[in-house]
N, C-alpha and C. Protein backbone atom coordinates (compact mmCIF):
# COMPACT_ATOMS: atom_id res chain seq x y z
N UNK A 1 88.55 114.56 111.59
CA UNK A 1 88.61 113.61 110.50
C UNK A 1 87.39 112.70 110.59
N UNK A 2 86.45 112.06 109.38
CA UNK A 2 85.56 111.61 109.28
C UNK A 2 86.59 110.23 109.73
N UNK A 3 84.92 109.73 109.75
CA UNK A 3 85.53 107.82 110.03
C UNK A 3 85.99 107.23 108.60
N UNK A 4 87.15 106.79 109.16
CA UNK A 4 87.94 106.13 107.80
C UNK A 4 86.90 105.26 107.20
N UNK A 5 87.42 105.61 105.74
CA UNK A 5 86.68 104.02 104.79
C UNK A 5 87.56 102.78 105.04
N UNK A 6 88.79 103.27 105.43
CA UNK A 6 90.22 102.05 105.23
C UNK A 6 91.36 102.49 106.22
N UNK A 7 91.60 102.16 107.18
CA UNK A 7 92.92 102.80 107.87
C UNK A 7 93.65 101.40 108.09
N UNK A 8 94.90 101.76 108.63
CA UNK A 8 96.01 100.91 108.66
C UNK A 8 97.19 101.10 109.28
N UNK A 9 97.94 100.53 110.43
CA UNK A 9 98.56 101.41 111.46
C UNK A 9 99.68 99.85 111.84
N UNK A 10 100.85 100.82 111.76
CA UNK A 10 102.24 99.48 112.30
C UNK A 10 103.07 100.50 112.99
N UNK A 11 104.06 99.88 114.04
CA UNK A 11 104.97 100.69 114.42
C UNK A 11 106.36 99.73 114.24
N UNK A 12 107.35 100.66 114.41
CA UNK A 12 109.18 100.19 114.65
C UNK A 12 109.55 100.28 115.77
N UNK A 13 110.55 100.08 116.26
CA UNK A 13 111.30 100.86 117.06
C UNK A 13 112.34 100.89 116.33
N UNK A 14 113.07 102.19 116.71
CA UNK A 14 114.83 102.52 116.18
C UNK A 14 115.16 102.79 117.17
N UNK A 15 116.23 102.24 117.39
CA UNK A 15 117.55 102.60 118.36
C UNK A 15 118.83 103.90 117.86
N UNK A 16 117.21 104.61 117.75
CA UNK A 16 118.33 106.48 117.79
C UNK A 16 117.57 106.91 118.55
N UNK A 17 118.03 108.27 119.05
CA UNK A 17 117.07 109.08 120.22
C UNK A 17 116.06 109.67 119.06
N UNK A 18 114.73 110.24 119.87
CA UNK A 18 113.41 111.07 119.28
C UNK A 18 114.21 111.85 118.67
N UNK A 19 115.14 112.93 119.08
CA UNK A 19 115.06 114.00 118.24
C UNK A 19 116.00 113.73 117.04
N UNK A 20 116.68 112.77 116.97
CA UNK A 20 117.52 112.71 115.85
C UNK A 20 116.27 111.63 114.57
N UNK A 21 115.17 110.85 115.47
CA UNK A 21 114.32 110.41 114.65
C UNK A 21 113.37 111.68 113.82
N UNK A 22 113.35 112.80 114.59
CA UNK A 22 111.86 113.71 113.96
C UNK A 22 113.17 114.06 112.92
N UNK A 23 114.20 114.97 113.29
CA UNK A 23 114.81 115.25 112.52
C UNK A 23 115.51 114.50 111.11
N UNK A 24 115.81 113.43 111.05
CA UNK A 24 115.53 112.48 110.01
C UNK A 24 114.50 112.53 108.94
N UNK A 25 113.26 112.13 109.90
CA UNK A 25 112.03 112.27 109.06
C UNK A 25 111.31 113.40 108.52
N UNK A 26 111.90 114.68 109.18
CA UNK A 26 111.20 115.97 108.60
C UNK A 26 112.33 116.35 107.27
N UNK A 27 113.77 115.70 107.13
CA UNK A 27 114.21 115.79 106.09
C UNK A 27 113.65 114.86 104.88
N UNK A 28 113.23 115.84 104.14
CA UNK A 28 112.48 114.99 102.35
C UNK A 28 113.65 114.41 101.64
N UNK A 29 114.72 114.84 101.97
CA UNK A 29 115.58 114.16 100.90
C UNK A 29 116.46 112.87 101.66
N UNK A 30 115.90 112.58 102.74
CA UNK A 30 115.70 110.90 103.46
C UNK A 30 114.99 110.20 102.51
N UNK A 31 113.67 110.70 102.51
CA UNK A 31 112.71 109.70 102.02
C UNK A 31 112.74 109.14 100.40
N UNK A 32 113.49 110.10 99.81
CA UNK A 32 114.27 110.15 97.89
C UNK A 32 115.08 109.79 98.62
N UNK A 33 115.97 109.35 99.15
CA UNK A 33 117.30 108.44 99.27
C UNK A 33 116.85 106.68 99.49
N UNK A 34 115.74 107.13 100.60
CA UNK A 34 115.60 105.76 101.21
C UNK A 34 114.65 105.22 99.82
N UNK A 35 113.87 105.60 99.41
CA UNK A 35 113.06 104.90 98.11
C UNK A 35 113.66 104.69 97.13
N UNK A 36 114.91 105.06 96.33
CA UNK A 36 115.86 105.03 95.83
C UNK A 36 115.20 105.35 94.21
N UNK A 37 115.33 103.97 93.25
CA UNK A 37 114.50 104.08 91.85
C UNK A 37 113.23 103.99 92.08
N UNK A 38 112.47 104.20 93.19
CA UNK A 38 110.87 103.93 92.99
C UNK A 38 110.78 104.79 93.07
N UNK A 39 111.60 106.00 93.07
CA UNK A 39 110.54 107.83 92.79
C UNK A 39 112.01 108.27 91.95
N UNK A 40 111.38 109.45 91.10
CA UNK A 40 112.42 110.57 90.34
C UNK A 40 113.03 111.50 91.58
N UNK A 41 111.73 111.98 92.06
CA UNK A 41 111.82 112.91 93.11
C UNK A 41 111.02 113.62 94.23
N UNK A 42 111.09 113.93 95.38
CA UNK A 42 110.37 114.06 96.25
C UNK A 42 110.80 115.52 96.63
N UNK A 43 109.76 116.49 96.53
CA UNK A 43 109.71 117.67 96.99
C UNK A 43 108.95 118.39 97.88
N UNK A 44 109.59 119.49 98.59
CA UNK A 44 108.81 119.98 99.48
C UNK A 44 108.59 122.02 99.46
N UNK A 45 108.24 122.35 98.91
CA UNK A 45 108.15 123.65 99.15
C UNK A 45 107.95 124.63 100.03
N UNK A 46 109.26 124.92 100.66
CA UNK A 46 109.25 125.85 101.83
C UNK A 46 109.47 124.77 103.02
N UNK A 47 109.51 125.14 104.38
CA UNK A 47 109.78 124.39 105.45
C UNK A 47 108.90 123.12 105.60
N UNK A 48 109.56 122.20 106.64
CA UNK A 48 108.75 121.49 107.02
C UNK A 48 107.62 122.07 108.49
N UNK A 49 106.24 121.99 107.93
CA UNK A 49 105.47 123.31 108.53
C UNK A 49 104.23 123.01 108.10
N UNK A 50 102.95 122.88 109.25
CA UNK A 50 101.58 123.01 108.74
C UNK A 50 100.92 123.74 107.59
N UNK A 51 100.67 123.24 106.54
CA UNK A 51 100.38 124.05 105.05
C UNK A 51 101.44 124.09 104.13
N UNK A 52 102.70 123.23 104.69
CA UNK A 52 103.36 123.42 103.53
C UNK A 52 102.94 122.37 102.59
N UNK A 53 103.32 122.31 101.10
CA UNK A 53 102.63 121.59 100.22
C UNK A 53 104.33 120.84 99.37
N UNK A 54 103.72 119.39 98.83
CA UNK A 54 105.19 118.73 98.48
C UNK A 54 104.51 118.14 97.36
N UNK A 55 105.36 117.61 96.74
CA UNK A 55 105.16 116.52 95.78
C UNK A 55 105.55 115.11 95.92
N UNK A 56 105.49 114.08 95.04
CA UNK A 56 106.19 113.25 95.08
C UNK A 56 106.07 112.53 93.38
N UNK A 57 107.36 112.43 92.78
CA UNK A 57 106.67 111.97 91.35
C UNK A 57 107.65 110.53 91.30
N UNK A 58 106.77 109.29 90.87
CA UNK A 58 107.32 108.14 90.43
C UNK A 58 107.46 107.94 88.86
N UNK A 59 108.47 107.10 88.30
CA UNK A 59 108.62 106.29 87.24
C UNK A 59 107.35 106.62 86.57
N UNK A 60 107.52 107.59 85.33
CA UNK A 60 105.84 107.18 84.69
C UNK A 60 104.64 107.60 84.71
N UNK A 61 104.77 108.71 85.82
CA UNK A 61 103.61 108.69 86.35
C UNK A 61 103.99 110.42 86.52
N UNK A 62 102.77 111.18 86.52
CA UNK A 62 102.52 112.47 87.16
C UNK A 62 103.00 112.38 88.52
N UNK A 63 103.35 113.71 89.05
CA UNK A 63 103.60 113.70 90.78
C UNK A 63 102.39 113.95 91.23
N UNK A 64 102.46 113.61 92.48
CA UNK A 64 101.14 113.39 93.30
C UNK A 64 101.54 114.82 94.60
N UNK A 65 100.88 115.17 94.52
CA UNK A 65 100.81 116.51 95.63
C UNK A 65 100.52 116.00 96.61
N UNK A 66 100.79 116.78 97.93
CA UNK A 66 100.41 116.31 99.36
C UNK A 66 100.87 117.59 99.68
N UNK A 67 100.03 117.69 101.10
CA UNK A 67 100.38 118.84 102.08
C UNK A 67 100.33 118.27 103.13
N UNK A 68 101.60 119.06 104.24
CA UNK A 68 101.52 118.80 105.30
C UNK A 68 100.21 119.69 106.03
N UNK A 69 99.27 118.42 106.46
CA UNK A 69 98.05 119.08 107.34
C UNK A 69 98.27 119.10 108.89
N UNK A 70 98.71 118.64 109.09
CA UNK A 70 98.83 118.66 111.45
C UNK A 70 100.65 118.49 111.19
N UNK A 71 101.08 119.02 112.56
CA UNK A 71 102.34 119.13 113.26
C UNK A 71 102.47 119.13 114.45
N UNK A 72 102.98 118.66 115.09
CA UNK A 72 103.58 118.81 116.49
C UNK A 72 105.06 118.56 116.33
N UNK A 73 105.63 119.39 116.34
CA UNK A 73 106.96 119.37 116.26
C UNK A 73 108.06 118.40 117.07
N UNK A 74 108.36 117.25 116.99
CA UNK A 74 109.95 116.40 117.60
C UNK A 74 107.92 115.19 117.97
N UNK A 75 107.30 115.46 117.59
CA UNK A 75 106.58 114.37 117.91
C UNK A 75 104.98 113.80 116.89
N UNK A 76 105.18 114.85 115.60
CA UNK A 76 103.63 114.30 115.32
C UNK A 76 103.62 114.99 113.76
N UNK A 77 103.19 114.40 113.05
CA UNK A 77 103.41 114.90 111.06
C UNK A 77 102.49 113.98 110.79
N UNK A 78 101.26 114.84 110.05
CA UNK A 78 100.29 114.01 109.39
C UNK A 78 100.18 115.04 107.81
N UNK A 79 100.27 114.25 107.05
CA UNK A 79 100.66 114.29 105.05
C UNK A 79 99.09 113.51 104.48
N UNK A 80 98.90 114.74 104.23
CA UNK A 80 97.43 114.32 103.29
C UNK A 80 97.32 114.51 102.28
N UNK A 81 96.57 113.47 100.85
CA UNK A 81 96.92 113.64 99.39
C UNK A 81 95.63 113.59 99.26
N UNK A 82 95.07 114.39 98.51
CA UNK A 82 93.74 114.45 98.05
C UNK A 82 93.44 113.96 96.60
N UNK A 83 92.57 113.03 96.55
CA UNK A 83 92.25 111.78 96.16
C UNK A 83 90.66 112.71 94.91
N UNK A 84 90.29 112.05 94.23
CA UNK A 84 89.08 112.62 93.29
C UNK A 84 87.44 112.00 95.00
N UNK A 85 87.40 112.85 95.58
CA UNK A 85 86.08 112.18 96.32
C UNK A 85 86.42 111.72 98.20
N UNK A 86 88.00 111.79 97.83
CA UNK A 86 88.30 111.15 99.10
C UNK A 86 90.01 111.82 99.69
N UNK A 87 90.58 111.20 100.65
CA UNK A 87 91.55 111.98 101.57
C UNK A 87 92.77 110.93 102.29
N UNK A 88 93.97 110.66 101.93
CA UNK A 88 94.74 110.17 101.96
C UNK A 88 95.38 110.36 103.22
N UNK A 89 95.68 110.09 104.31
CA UNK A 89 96.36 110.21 105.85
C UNK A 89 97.12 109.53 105.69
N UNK A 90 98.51 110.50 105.73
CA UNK A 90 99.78 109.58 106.44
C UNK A 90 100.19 110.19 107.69
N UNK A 91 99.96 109.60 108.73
CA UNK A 91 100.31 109.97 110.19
C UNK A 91 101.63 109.22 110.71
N UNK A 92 102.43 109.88 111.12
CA UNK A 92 103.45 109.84 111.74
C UNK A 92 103.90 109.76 113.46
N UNK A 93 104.36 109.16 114.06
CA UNK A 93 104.05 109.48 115.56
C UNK A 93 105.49 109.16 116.01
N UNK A 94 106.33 109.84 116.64
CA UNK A 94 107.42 109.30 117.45
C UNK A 94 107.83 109.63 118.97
N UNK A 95 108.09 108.53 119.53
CA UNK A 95 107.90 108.57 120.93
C UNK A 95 108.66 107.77 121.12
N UNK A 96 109.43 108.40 122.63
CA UNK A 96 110.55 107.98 122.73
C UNK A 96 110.57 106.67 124.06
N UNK A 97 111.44 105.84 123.96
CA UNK A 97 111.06 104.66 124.69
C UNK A 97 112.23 104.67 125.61
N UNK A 98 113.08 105.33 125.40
CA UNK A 98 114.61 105.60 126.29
C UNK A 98 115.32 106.60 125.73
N UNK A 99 116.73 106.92 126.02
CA UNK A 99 117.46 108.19 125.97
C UNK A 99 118.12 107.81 124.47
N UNK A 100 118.09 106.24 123.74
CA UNK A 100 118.57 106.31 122.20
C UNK A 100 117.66 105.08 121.78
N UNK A 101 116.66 105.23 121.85
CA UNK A 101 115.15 104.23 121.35
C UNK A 101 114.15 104.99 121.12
N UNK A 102 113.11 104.58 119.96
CA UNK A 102 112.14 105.46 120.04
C UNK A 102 110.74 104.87 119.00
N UNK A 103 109.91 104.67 119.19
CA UNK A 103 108.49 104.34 118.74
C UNK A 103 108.39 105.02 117.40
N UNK A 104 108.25 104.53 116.51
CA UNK A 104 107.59 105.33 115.27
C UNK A 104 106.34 104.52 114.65
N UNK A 105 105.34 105.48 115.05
CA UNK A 105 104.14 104.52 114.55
C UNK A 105 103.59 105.38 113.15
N UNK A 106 103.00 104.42 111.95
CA UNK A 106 102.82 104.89 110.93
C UNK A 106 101.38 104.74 110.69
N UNK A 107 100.36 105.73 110.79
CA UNK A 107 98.72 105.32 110.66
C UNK A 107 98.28 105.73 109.01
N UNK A 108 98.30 105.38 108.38
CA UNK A 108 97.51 105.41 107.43
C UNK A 108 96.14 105.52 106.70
N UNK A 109 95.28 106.87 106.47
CA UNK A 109 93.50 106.01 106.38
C UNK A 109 93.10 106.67 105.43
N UNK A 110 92.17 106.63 104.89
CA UNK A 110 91.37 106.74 104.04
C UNK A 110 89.51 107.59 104.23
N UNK A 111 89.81 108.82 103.68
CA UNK A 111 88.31 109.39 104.35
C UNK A 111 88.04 110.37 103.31
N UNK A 112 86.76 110.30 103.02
CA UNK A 112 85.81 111.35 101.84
C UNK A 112 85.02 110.37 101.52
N UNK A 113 83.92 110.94 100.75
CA UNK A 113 82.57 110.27 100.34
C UNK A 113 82.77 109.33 99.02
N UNK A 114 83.84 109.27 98.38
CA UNK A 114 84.35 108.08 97.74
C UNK A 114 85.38 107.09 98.32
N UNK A 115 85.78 107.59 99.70
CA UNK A 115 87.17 106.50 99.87
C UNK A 115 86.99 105.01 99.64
N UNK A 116 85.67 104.67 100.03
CA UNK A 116 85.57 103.21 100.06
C UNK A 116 86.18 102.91 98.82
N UNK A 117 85.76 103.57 97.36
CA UNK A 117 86.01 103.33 96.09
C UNK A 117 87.90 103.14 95.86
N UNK A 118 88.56 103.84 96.71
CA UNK A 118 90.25 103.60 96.92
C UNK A 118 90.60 102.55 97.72
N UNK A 119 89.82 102.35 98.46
CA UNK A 119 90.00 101.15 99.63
C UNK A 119 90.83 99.93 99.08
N UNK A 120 90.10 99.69 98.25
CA UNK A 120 91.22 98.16 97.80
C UNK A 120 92.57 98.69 96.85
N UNK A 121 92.32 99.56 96.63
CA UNK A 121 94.08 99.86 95.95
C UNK A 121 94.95 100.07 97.31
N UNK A 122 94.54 100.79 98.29
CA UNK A 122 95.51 100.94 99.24
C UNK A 122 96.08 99.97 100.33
N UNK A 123 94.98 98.83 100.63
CA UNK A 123 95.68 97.71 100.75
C UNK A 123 96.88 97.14 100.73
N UNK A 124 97.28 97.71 99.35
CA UNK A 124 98.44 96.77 99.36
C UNK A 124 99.87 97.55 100.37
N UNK A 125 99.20 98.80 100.78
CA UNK A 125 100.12 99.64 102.03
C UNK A 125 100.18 98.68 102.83
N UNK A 126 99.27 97.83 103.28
CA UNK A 126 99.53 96.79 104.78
C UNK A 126 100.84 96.03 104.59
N UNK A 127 100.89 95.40 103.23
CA UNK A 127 102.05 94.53 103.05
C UNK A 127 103.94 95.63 102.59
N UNK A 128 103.26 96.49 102.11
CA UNK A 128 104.88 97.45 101.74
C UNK A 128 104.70 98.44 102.66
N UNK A 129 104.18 98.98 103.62
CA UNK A 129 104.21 100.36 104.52
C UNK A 129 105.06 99.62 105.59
N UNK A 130 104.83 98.55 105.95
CA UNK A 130 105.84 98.03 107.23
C UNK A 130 107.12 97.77 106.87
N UNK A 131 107.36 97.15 105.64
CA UNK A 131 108.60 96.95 105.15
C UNK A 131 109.56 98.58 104.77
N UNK A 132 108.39 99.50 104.17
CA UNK A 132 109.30 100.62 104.25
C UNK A 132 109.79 101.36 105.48
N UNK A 133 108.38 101.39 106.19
CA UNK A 133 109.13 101.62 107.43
C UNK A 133 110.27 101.54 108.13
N UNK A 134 110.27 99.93 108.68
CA UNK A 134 111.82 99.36 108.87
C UNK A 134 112.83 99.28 108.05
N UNK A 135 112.70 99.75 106.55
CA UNK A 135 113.88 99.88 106.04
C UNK A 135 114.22 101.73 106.54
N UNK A 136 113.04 102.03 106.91
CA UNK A 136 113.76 103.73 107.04
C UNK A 136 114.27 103.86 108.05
N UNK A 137 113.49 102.68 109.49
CA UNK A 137 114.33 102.85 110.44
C UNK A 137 115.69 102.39 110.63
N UNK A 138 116.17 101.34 110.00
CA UNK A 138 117.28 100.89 109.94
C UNK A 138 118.44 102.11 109.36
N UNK A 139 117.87 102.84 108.36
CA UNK A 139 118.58 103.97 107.65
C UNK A 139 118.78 105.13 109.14
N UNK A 140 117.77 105.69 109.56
CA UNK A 140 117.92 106.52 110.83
C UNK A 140 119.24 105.54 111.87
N UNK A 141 118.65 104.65 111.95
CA UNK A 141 120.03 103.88 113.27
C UNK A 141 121.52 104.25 112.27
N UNK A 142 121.79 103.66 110.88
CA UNK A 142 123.16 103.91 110.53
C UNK A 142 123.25 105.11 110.79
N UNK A 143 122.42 106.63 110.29
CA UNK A 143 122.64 107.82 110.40
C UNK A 143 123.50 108.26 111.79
N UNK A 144 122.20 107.48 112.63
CA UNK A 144 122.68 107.64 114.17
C UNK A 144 123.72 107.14 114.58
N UNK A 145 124.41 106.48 114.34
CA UNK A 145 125.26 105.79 114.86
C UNK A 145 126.94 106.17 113.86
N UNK A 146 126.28 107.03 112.37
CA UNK A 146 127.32 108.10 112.11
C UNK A 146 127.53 109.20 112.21
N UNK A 147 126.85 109.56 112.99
CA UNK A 147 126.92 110.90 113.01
C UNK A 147 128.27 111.43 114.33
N UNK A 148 128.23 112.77 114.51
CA UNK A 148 129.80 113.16 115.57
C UNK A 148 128.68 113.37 116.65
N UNK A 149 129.89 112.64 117.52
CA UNK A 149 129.27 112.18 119.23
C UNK A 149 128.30 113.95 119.76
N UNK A 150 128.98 114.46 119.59
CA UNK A 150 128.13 115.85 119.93
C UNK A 150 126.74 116.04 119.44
N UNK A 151 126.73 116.04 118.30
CA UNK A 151 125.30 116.02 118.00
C UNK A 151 124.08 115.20 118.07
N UNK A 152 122.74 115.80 117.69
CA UNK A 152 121.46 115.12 118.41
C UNK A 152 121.58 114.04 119.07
């Protein structure tokens, strides 16, 4: 990856274990639940899997494509949207801090020979990317904490 025009990086912790966090987050129809009326719908075509390709369409607006570009499976998902000139990074990271705690860090950046030109629209990710975050982690802990004792 070139050097960002704009990056941007926060973490959570949730009090669920790693694997019930990857598994959470590799489900798309978390992320259409947890956003609620700010999208129609969030799609993913075919598995969650390096090259697979998704959508996401809001209120109004055309859907915006993304593909999943990098994976490491129970630990690493980076979602790139290609921009007119430039390259959208959403990086994902979860790491576990105990046997039902776990790190989720969210990096965000900006790279192609126009990004600078996106730079100030995406900004405003610093102030709503942390807040969504912790609202998703809070959603993973209820999950976790309903789910049957046997599982993840």
């Amino acid at each position: 990856m070139n050097k960002p025009a704009w990056q941007f990086e926060h973490s959570v912790e949730c009090n669920a274990n790693k694997d019930f966090v990857w598994s959470f987050w590799t489900d798309v129809s978390n992320w259409e639940r947890i956003e609620g009326k700010a999208v129609e719908w969030i799609r993913l075509d075919g598995p969650f899997a390096t090259g697979s390709n998704g959508a996401t369409k809001m209120p109004g607006q055309e859907p915006h494509h993304w593909k999943i570009a990098q994976l490491i499976p129970g630990s690493l998902g980076v979602i790139e949207m290609t921009l007119e000139g430039a390259t959208f990074h959403n990086r994902m990271r979860v790491e576990a801090l105990g046997a039902e705690r776990t790190l989720i860090t969210q990096t965000m950046s900006l790279t192609g020979p126009k990004a600078g030109d996106f730079a100030p629209g995406m900004q405003m990710f610093e102030t709503t990317a942390p807040q969504g975050l912790a609202k998703m982690a809070r959603a993973m802990e209820m999950a976790f904490n309903d789910r049957e004792p046997d599982t993840i």
